[in-house]
C-alpha atoms as a PDB file:
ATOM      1  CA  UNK A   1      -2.064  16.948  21.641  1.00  0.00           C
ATOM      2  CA  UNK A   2      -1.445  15.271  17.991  1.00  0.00           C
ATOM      3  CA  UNK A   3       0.272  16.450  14.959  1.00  0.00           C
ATOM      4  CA  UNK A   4      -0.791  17.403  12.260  1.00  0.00           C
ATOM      5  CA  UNK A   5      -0.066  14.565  10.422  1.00  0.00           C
ATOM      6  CA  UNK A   6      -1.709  12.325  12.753  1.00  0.00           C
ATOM      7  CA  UNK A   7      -4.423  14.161  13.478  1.00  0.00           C
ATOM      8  CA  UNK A   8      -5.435  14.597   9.478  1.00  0.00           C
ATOM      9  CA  UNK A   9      -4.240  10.606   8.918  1.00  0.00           C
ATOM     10  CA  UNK A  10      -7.248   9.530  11.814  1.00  0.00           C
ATOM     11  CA  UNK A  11      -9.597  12.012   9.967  1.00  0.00           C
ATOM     12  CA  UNK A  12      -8.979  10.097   6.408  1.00  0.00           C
ATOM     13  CA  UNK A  13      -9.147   6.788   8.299  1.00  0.00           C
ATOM     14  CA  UNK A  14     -12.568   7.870   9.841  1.00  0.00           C
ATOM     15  CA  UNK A  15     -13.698   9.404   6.298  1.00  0.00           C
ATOM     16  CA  UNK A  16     -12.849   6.448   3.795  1.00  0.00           C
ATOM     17  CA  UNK A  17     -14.613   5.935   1.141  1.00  0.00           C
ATOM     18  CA  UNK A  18     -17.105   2.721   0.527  1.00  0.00           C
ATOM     19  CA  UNK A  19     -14.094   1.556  -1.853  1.00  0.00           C
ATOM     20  CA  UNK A  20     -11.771   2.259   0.586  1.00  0.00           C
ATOM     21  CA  UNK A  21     -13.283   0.194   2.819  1.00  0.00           C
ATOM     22  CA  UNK A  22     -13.846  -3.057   1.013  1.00  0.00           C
ATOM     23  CA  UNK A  23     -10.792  -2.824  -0.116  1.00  0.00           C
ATOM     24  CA  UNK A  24      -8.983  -2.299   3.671  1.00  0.00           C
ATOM     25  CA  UNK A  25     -11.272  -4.967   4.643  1.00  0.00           C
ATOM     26  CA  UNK A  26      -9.102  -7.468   2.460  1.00  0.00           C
ATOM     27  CA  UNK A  27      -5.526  -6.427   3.355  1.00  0.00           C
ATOM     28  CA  UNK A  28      -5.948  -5.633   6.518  1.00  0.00           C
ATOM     29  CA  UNK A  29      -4.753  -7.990   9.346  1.00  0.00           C
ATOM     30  CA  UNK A  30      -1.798  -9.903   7.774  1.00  0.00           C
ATOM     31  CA  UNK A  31      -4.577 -11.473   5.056  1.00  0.00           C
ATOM     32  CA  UNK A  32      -2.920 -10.921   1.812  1.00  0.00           C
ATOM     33  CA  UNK A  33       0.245 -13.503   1.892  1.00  0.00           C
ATOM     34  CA  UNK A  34       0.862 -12.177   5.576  1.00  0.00           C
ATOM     35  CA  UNK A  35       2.018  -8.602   4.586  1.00  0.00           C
ATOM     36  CA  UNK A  36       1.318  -5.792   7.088  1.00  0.00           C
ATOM     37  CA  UNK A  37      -0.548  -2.799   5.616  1.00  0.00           C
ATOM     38  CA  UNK A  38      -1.051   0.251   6.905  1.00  0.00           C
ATOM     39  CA  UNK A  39      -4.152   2.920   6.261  1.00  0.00           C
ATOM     40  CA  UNK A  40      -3.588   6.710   5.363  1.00  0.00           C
ATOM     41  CA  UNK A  41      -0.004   6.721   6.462  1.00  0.00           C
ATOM     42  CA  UNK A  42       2.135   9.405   6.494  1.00  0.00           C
ATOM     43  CA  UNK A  43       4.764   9.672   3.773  1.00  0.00           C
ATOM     44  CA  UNK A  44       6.483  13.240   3.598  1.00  0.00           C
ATOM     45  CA  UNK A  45       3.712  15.668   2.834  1.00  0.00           C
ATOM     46  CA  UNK A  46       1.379  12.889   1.256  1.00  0.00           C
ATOM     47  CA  UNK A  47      -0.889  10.301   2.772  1.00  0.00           C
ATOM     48  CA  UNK A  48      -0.702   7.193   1.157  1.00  0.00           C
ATOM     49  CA  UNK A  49      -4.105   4.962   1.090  1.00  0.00           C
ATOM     50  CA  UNK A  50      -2.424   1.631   1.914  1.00  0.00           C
ATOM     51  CA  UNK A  51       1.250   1.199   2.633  1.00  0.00           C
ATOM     52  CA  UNK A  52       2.891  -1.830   2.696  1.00  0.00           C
ATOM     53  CA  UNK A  53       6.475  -0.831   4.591  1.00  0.00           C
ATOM     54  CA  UNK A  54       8.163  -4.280   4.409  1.00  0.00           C
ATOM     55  CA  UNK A  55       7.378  -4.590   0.336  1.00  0.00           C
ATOM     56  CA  UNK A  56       8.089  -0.715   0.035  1.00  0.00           C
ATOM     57  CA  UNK A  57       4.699  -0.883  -2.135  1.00  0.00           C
ATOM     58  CA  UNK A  58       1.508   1.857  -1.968  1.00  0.00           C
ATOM     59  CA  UNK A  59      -1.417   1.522  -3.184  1.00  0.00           C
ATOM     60  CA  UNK A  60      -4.043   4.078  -3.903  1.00  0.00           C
ATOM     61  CA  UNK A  61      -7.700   4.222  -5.035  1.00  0.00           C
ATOM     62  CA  UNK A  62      -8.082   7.353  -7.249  1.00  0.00           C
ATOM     63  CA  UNK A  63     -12.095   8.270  -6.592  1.00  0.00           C
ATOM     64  CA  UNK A  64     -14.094  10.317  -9.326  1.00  0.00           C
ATOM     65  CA  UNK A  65     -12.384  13.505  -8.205  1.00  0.00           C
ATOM     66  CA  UNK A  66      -8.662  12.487  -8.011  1.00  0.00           C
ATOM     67  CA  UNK A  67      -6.561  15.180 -10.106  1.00  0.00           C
ATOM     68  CA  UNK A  68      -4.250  14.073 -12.452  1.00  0.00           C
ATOM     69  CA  UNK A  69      -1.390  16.469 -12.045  1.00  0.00           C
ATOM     70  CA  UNK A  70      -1.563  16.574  -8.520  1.00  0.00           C
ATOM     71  CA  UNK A  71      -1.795  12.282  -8.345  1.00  0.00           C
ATOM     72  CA  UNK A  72       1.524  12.341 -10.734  1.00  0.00           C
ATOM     73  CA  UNK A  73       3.141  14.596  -8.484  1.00  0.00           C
ATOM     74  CA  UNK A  74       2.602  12.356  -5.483  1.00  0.00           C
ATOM     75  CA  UNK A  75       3.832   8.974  -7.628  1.00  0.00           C
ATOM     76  CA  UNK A  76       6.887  10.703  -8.192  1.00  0.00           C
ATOM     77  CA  UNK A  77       7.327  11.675  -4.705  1.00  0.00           C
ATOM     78  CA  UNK A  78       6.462   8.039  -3.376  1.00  0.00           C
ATOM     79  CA  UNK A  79       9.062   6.860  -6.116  1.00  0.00           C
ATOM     80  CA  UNK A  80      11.640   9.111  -5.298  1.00  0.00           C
ATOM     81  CA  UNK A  81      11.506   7.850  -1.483  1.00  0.00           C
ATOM     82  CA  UNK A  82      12.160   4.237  -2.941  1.00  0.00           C
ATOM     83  CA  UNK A  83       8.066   3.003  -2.762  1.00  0.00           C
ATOM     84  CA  UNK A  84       6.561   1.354  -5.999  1.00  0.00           C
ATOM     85  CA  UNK A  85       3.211   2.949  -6.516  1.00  0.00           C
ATOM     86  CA  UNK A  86      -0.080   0.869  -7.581  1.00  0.00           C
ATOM     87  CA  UNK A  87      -3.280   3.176  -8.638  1.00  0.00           C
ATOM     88  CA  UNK A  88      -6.700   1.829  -8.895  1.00  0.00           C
ATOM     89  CA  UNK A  89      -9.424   3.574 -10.212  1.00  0.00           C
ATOM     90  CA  UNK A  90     -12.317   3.134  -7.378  1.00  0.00           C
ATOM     91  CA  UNK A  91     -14.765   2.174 -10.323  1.00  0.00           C
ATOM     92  CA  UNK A  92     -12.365  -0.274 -11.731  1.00  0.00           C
ATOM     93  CA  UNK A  93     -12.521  -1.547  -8.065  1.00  0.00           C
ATOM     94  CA  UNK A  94     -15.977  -1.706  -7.289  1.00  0.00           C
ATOM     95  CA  UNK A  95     -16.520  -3.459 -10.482  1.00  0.00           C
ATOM     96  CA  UNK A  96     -13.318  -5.881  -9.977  1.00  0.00           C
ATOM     97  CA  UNK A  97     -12.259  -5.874  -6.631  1.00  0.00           C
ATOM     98  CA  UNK A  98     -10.931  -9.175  -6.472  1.00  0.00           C
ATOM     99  CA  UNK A  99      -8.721  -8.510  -9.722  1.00  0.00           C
ATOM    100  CA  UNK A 100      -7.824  -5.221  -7.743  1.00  0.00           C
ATOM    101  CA  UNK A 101      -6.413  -7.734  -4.757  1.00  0.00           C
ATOM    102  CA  UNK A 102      -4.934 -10.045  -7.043  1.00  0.00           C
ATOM    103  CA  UNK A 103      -3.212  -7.492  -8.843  1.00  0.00           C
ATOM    104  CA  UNK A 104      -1.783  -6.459  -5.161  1.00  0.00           C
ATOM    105  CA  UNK A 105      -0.789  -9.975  -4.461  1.00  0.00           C
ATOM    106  CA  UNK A 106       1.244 -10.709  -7.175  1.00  0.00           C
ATOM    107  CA  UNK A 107       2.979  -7.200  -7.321  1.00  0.00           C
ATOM    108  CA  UNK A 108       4.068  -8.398  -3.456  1.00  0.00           C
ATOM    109  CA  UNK A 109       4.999 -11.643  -4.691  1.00  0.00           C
ATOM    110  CA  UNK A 110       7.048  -9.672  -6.934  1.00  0.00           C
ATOM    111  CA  UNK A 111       8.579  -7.794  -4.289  1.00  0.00           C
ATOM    112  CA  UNK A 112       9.863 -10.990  -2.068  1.00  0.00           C
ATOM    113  CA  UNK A 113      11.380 -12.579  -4.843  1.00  0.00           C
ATOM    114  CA  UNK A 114      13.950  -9.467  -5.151  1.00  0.00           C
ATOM    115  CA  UNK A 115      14.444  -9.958  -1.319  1.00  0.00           C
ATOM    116  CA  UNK A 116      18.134 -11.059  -0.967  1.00  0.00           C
ATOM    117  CA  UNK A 117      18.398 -14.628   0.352  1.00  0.00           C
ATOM    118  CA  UNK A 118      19.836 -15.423   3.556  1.00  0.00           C
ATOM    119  CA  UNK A 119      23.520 -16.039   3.826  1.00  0.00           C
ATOM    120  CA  UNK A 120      23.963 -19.641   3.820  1.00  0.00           C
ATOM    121  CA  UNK A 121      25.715 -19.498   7.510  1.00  0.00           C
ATOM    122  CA  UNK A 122      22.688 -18.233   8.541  1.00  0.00           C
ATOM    123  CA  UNK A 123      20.497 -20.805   7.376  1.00  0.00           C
ATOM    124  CA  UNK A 124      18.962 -23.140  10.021  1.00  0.00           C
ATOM    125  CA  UNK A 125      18.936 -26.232   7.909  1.00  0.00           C
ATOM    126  CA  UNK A 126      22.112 -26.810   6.982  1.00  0.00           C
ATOM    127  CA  UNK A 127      24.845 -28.717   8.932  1.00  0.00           C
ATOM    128  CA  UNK A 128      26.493 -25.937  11.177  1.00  0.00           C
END
């Protein structure tokens, strides 16, 4: 038997919007700059749409019937556990999607550039 948690995470991945969808279909699979995202993952009490672990981002498409109070709440929790948070509106997305993608891209880019550097010992091409 499941938990909870991953019982209700494989109903949201089986229930995902048309939005959803396209836009799974374009990070999913190592295709945006070779990040690994995952769908409806498990973050404390939330479930965050796509989570990129490695780049400590989310992202989230906020459908017609999103609540405002309740979607600030979550942001702050995501925040709080050290995750930057990106929200799309799903119209915004439908009408845009590649901006939407782009917009993901270079907030990753963002996120490798703040990556320490290797230690220069460590480096592979320089004389040991």
């Amino acid at each position: 038997m499941h938990s909870p948690e991953t019982q209700r995470a494989r109903d949201l991945r089986n229930d995902m919007s048309g939005t959803e969808r396209r836009v799974w279909y374009r990070l999913r699979r190592r295709q945006l700059a070779g990040f690994k995202f995952r769908r409806q993952l498990p973050i404390g009490p939330y479930f965050a749409d796509f989570a990129c672990l490695s780049a400590r981002l989310v992202v989230e498409i906020d459908g017609e019937f999103h609540n405002e109070v309740s979607d600030q709440r979550k942001t702050a929790y995501l925040e709080s556990q050290g995750f930057r948070v990106m929200r799309f509106p799903a119209s915004a997305t439908d009408q845009g999607l590649d901006d939407v993608i782009e917009s993901i891209f270079w907030k990753l880019d963002e996120a490798q550039a703040t990556l320490p550097s290797p230690h220069p010992a460590l480096r592979a091409d320089l004389p040991g």
